[in-house]
C-alpha atoms as a PDB file:
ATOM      1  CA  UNK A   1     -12.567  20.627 -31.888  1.00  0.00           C
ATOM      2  CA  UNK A   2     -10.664  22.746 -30.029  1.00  0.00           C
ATOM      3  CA  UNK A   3     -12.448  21.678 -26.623  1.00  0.00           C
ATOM      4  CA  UNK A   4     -12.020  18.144 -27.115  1.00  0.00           C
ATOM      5  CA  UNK A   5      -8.238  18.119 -27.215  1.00  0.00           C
ATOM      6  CA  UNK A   6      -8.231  20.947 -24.245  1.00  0.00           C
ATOM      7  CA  UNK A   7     -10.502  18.088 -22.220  1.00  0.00           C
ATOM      8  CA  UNK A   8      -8.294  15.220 -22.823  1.00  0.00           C
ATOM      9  CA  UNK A   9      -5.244  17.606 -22.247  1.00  0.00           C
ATOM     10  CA  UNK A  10      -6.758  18.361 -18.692  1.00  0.00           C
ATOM     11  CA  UNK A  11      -8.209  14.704 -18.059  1.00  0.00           C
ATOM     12  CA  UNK A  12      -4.843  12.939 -16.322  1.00  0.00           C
ATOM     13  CA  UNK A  13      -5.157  16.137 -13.679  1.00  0.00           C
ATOM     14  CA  UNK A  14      -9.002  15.823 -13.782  1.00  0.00           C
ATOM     15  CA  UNK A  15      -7.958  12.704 -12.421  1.00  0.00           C
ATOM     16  CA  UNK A  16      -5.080  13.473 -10.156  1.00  0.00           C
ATOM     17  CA  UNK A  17      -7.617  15.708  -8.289  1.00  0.00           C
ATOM     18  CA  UNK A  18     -10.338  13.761  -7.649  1.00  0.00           C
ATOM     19  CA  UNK A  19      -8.112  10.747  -6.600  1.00  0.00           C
ATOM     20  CA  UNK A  20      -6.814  13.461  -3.626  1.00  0.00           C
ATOM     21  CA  UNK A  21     -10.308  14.470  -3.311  1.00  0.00           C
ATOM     22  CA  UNK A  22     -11.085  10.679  -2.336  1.00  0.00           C
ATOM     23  CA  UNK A  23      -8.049  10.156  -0.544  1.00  0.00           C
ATOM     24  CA  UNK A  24      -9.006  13.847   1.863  1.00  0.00           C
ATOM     25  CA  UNK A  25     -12.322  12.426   2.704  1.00  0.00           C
ATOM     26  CA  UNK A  26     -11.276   8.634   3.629  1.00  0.00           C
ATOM     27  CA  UNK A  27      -8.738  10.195   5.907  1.00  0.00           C
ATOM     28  CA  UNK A  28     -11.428  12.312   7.098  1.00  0.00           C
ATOM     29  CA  UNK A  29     -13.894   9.494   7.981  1.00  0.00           C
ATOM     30  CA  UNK A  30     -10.839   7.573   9.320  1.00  0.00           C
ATOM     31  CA  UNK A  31     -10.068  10.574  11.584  1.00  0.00           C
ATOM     32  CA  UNK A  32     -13.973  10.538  12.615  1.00  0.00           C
ATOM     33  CA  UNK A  33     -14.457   6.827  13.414  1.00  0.00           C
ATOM     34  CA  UNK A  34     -10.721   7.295  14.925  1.00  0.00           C
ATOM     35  CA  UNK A  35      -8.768   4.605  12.980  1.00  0.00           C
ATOM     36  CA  UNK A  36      -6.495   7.349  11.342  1.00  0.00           C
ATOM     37  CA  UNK A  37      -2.750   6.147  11.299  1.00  0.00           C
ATOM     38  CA  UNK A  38      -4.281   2.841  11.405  1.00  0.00           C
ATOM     39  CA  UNK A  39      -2.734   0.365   8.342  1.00  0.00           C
ATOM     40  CA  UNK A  40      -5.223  -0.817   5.946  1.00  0.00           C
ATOM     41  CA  UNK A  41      -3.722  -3.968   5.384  1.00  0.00           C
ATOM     42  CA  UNK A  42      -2.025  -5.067   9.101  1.00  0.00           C
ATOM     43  CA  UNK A  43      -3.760  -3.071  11.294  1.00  0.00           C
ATOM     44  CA  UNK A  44      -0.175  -1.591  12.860  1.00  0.00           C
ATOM     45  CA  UNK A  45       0.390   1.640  13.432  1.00  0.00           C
ATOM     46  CA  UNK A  46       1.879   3.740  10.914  1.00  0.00           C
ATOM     47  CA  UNK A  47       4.633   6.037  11.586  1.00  0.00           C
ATOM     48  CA  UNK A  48       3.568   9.448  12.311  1.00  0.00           C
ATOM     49  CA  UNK A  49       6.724  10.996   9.947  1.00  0.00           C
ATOM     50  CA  UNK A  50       5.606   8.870   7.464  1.00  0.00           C
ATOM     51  CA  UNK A  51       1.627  10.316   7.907  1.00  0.00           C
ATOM     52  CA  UNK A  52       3.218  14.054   8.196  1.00  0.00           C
ATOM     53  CA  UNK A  53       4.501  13.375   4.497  1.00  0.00           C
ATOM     54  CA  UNK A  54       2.303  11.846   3.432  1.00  0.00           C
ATOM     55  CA  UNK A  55      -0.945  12.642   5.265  1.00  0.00           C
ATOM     56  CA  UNK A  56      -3.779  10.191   3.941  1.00  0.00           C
ATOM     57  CA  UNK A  57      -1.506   7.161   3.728  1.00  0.00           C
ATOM     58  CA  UNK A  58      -3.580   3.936   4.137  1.00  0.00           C
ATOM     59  CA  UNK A  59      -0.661   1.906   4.202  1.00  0.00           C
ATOM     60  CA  UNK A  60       2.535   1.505   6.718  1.00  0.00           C
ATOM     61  CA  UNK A  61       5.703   1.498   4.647  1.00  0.00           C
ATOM     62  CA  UNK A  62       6.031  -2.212   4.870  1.00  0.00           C
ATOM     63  CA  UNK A  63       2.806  -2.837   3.703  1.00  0.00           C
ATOM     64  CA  UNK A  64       3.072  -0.470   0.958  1.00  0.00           C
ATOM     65  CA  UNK A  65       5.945  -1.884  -0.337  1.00  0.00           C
ATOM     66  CA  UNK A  66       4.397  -5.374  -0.754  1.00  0.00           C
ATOM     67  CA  UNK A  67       1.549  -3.641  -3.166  1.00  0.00           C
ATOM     68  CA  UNK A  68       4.603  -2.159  -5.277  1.00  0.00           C
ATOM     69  CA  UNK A  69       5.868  -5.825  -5.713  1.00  0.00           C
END
């Protein structure tokens, strides 16, 4: 009973979590094979302020904006 509801209360940060969890270890591989700051999509660079707030973008801002289109 009580469980239940207290696991689907917790499951959207259950989820939060292990979406960062994913998103720390891609950047870590990316750092490793050394195409960190590299844009998924283009291949440019992206903008170190935009990496130091927001450390395991994939995406330059241009690029991310298309995918929010």
């Amino acid at each position: 009973g009580e469980e239940a509801v207290e696991l689907d209360r917790n499951q959207p940060i259950v989820d939060m979590l292990e979406r960062e969890r994913r998103d720390i270890v891609t950047t870590i591989e990316k750092i490793k094979t050394g195409t960190y700051g590299i844009c998924s999509d283009c291949s440019n660079i992206i903008n170190p302020a935009r990496l130091k707030a927001l450390p395991a973008a994939s995406l330059c801002i241009s690029c991310a904006n298309k995918t929010k289109l």
